[in-house]
Protein backbone atom coordinates (compact mmCIF):
# COMPACT_ATOMS: atom_id res chain seq x y z
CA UNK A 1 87.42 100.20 77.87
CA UNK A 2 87.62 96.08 77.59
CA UNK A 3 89.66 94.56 74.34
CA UNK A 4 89.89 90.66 74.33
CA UNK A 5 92.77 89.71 73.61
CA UNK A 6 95.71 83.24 72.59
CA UNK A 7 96.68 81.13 75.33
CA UNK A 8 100.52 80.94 73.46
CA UNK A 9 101.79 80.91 76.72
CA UNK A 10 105.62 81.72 76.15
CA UNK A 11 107.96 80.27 78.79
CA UNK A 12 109.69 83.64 80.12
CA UNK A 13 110.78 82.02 83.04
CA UNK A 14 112.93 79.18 82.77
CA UNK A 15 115.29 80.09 86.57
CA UNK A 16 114.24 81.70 89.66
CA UNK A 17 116.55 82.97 91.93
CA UNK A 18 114.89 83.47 95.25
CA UNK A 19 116.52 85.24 98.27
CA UNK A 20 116.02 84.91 101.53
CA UNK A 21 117.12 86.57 104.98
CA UNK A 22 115.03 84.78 107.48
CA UNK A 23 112.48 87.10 108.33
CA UNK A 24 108.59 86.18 107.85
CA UNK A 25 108.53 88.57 104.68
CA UNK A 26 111.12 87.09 102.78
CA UNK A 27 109.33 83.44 103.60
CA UNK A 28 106.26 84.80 102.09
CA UNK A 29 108.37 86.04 99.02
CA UNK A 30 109.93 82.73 98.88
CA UNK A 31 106.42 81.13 98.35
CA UNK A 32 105.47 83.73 96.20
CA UNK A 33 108.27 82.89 94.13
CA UNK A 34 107.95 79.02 94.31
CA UNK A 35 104.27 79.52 93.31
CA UNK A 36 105.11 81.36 90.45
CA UNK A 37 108.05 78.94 89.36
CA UNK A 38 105.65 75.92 89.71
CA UNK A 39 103.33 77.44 86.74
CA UNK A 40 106.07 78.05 84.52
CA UNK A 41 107.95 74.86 85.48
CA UNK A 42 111.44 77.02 86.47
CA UNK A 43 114.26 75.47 88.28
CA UNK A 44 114.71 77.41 91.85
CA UNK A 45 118.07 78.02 93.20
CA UNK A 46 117.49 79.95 97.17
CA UNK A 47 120.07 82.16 98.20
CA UNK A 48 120.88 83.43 101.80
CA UNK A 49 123.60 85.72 102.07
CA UNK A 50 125.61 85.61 105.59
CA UNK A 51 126.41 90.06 106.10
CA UNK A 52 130.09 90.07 106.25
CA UNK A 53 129.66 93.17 108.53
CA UNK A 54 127.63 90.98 110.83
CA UNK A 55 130.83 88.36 110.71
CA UNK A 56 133.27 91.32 111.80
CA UNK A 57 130.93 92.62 114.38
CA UNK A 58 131.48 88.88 116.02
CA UNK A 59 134.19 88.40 119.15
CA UNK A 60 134.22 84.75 119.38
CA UNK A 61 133.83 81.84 116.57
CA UNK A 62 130.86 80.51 118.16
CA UNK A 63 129.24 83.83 117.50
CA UNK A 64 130.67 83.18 113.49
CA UNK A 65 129.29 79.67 113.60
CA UNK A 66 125.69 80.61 115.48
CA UNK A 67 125.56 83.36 112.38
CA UNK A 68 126.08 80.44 109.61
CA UNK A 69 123.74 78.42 111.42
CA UNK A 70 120.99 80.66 111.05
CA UNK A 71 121.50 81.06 107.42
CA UNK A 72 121.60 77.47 107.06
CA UNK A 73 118.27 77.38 109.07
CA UNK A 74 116.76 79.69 106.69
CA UNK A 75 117.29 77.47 104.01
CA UNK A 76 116.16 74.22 105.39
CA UNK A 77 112.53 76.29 106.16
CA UNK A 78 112.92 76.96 102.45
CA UNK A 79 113.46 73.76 101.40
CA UNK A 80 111.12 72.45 103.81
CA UNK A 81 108.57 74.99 101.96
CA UNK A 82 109.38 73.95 98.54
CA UNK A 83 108.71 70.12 99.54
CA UNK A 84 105.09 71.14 100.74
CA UNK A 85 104.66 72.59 97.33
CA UNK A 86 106.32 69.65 95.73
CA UNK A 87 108.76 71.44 93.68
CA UNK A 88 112.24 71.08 93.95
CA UNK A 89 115.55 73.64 95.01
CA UNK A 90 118.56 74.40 95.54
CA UNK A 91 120.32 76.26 97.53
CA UNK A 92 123.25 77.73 98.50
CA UNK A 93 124.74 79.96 101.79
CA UNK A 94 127.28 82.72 100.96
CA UNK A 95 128.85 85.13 103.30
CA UNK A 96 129.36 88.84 101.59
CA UNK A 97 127.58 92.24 100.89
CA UNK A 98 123.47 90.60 100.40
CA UNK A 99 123.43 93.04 97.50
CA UNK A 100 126.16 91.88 95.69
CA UNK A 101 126.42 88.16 96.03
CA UNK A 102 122.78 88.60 95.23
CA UNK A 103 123.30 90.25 91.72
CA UNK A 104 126.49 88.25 91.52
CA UNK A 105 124.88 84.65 91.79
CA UNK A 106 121.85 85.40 89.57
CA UNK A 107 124.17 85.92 86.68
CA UNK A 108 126.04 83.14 87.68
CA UNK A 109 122.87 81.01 87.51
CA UNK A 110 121.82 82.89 84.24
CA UNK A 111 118.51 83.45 86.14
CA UNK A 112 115.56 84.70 84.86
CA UNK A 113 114.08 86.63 87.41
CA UNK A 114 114.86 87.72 91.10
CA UNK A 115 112.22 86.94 93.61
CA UNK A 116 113.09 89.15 97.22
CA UNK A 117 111.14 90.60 100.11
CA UNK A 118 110.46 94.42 100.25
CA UNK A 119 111.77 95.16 103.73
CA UNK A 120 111.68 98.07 106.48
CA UNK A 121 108.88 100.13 108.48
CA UNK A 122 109.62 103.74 109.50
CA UNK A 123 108.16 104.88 113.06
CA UNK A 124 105.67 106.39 111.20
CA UNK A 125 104.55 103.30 109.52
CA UNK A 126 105.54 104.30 105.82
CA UNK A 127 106.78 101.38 104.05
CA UNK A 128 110.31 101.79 102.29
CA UNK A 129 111.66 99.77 100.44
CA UNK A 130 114.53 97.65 102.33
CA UNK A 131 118.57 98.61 101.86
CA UNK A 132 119.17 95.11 100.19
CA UNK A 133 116.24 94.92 98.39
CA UNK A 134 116.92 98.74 96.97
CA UNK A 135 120.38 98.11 95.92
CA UNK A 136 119.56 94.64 93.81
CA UNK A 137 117.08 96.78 92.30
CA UNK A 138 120.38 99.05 90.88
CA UNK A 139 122.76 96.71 90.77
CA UNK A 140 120.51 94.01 88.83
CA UNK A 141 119.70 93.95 84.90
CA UNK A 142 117.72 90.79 86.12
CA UNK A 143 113.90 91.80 86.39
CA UNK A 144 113.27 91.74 90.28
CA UNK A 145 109.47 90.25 91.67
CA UNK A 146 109.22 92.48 95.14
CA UNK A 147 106.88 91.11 97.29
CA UNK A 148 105.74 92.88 100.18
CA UNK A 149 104.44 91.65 103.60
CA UNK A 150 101.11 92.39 102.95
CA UNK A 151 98.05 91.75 104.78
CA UNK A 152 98.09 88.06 104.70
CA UNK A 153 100.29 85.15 106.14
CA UNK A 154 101.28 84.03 102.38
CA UNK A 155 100.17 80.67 102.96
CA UNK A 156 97.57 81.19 100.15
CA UNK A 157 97.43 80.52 96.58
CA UNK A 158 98.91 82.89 94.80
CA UNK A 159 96.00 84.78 92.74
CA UNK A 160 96.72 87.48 89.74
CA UNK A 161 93.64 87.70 88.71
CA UNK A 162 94.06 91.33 87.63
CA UNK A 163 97.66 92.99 86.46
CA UNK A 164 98.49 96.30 85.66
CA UNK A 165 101.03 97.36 82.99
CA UNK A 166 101.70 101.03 83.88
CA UNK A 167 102.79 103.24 81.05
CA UNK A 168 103.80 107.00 80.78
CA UNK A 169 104.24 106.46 77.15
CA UNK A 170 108.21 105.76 77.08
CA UNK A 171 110.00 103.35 75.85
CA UNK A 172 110.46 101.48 79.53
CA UNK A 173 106.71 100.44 79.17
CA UNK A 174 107.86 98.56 76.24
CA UNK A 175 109.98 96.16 78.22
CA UNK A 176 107.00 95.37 80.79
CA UNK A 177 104.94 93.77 77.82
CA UNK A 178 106.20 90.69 77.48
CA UNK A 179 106.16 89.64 81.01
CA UNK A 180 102.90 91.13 81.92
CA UNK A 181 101.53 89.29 79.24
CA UNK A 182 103.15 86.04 79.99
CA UNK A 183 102.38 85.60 83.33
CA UNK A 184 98.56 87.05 82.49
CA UNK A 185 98.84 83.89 79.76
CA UNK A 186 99.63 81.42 82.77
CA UNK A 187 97.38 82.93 85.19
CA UNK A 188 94.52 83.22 82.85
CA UNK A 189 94.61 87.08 84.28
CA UNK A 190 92.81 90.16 82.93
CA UNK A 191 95.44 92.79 82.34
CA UNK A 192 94.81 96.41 82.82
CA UNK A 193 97.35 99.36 81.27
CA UNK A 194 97.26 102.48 83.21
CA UNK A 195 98.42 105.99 82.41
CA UNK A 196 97.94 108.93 85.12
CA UNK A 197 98.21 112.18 84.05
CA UNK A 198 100.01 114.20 86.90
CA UNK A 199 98.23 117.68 86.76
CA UNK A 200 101.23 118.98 89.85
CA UNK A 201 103.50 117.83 87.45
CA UNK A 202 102.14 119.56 84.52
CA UNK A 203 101.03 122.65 85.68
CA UNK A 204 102.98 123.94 88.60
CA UNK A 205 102.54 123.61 92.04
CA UNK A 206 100.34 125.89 92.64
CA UNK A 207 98.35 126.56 89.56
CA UNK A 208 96.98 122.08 88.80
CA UNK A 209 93.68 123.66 88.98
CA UNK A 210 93.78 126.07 86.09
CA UNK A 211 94.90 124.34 83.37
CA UNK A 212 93.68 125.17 80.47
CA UNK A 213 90.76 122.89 78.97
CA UNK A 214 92.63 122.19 75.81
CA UNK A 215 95.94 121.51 77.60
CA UNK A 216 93.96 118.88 79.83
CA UNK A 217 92.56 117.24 76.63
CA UNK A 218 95.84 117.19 75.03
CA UNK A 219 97.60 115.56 78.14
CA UNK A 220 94.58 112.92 77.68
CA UNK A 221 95.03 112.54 74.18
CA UNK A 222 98.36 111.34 75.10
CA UNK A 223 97.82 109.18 78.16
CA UNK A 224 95.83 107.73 74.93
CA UNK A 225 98.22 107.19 72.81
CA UNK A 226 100.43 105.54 75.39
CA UNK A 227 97.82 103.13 76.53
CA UNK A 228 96.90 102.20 73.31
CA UNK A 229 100.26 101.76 71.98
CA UNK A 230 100.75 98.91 74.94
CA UNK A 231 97.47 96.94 74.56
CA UNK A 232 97.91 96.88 70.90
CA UNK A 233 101.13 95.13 71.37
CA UNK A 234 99.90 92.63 74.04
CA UNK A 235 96.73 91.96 71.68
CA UNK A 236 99.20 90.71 69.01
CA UNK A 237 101.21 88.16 71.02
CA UNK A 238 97.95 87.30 72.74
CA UNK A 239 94.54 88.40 71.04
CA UNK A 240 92.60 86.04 74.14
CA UNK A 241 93.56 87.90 76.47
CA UNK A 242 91.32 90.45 78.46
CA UNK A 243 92.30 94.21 78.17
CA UNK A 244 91.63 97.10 79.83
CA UNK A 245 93.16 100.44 79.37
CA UNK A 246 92.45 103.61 81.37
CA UNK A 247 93.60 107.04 81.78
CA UNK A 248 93.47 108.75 85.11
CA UNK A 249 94.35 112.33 85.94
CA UNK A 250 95.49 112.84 89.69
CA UNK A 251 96.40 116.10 91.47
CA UNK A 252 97.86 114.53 94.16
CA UNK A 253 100.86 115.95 95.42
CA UNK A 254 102.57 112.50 95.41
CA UNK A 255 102.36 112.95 91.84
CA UNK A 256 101.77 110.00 89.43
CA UNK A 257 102.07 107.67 91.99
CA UNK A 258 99.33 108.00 93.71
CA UNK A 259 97.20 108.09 90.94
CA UNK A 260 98.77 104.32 90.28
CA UNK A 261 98.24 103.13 93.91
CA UNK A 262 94.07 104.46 93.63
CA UNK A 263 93.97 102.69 90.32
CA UNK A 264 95.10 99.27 92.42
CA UNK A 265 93.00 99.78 95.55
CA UNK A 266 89.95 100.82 93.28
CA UNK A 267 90.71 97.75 90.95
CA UNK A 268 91.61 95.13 92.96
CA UNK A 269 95.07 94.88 91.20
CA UNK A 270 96.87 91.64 92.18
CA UNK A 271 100.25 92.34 90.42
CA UNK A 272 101.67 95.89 89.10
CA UNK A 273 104.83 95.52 86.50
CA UNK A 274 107.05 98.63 85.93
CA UNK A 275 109.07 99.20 83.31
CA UNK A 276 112.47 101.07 84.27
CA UNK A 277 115.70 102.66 82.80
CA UNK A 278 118.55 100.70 82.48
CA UNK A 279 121.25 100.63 85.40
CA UNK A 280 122.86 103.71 83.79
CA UNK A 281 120.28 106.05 85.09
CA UNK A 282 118.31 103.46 87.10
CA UNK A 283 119.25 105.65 90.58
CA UNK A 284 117.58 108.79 89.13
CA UNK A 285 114.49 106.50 88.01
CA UNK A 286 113.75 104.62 91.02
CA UNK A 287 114.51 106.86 94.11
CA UNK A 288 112.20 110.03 94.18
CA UNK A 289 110.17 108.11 91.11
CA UNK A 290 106.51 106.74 90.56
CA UNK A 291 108.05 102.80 90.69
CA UNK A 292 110.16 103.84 94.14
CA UNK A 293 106.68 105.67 95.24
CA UNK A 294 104.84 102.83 93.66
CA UNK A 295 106.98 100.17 95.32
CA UNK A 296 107.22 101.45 98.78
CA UNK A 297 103.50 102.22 99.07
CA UNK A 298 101.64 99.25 98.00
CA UNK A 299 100.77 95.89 99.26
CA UNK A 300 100.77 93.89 96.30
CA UNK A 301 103.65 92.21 94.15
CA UNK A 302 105.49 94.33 91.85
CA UNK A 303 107.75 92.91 89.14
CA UNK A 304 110.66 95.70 87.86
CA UNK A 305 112.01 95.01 84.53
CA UNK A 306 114.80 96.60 83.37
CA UNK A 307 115.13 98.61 79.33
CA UNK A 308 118.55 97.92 78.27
């Protein structure tokens, strides 16, 4: 179903705070990042966090020093990557626990938005999602862009052509709104809403293929209302914008999840926002959830925002 939906173009971002660790995924987060403060005209400040368990694992102070150095290193590639985009930085080396001095210096900075690399392979090949980048994700009321390695060198133009809003018709859809439709604004994007109905979920584990026909249209009716309820709201902050909604039913055992990650593959989604709970029950959102599923299975940006 299409809706069109003003080119208002609200400023949501106004600071970036962009953190880096030296490996190739966190440089293509970094120009992610700069990319995306360049069309809203946000001051960057780059972070690089020195472990301070790396610092006591050190015998000698030229170990210490050679650990600095790198950090510092990382930062002048940064910089040097800003200046090829031709927008400005700053940046700063700390020595600590990533997570914290992380969390810590975007409040300090009264940041906007967190821009870090989704990190770490299993043997098996399963992405999951880094220890750094899973503990900002708790720690931070900041919304967090996770950008994952991908199949591309992220030398290209950032492109968000399409971006899904997921919804499960709670309130944490609600706080997703606003940035999926500002950065659809910028980008000039088409934005789809998604709701999967997870037949595992609703009828057992071993019965998601009897469900009764009226039970299946009243899950649907739902999805509806949910779907609705979101493109409504981004059609009255922005009636220009492009609109699809959809409601998909999945009986994967992955749940929800993999519902969302067919909807992106199938769609050619450039961008996925989640909505979460706020830190309070954050840990019982994320791990085991459709955004930790969501986030450690696909290969395109996805921007957590926090409900309060």
């Amino acid at each position: 179903m299409k809706r069109v939906a003003s080119q208002i173009e609200p400023r949501m971002y106004d600071r970036i705070v962009i953190a880096v660790d030296g490996s190739s995924e966190a440089k293509r987060a970094a120009r992610r990042g700069l990319q995306l403060a360049q069309v809203f005209d946000a001051t960057v400040n780059v972070l690089s966090v020195v472990e301070r368990k790396a610092l006591r694992l050190t015998e000698t102070s030229d170990e210490k020093t050679q650990l600095r150095e790198r950090g510092e290193e990382t930062l002048t590639e940064i910089e040097n990557l800003a200046s090829e985009l031709g927008h400005p930085v700053t940046t700063k080396l700390t020595e600590g626990r990533p997570a914290v001095q992380i969390s810590e210096y975007a409040n300090e900075q009264d940041a906007d938005l967190i821009v870090i690399g989704r990190q770490g392979l299993t043997g098996l090949g399963r992405r999951l999602l880094g220890g750094v980048t899973e503990q900002v994700l708790h720690r931070s009321d900041i919304p967090v862009f996770v950008v994952s390695g991908g199949d591309d060198d992220g030398e290209i133009e950032a492109d968000y052509s399409r971006i899904l809003i997921t919804t499960d018709g709670s309130e944490n859809a609600e706080v997703a709104i606003p940035h999926g439709t500002a950065i659809a604004q910028r980008y000039g994007s088409d934005v789809h809403v998604l709701n999967v109905v997870d037949l595992q979920a609703a009828g057992g584990m071993f019965n998601a293929g009897g469900l009764e026909k009226e039970f299946l249209e009243r899950l649907n009716a739902r999805g509806q209302e949910a779907i609705d309820s979101v493109a409504n709201k981004i059609e009255e902050s922005a009636p220009d914008l492009t609109v699809e909604t959809a409601v998909e039913r999945t009986a994967s055992f992955e749940g929800a999840a993999a519902g969302v990650r067919e909807y992106i593959e199938e769609n050619e989604v450039d961008l996925v926002i989640v909505g979460s709970h706020g830190r309070s029950d954050l840990k019982r959102q994320l791990i085991g959830s459709v955004a930790s599923t969501v986030l450690r299975t696909v290969d395109v940006p996805v921007l957590v925002v926090k409900r309060s």
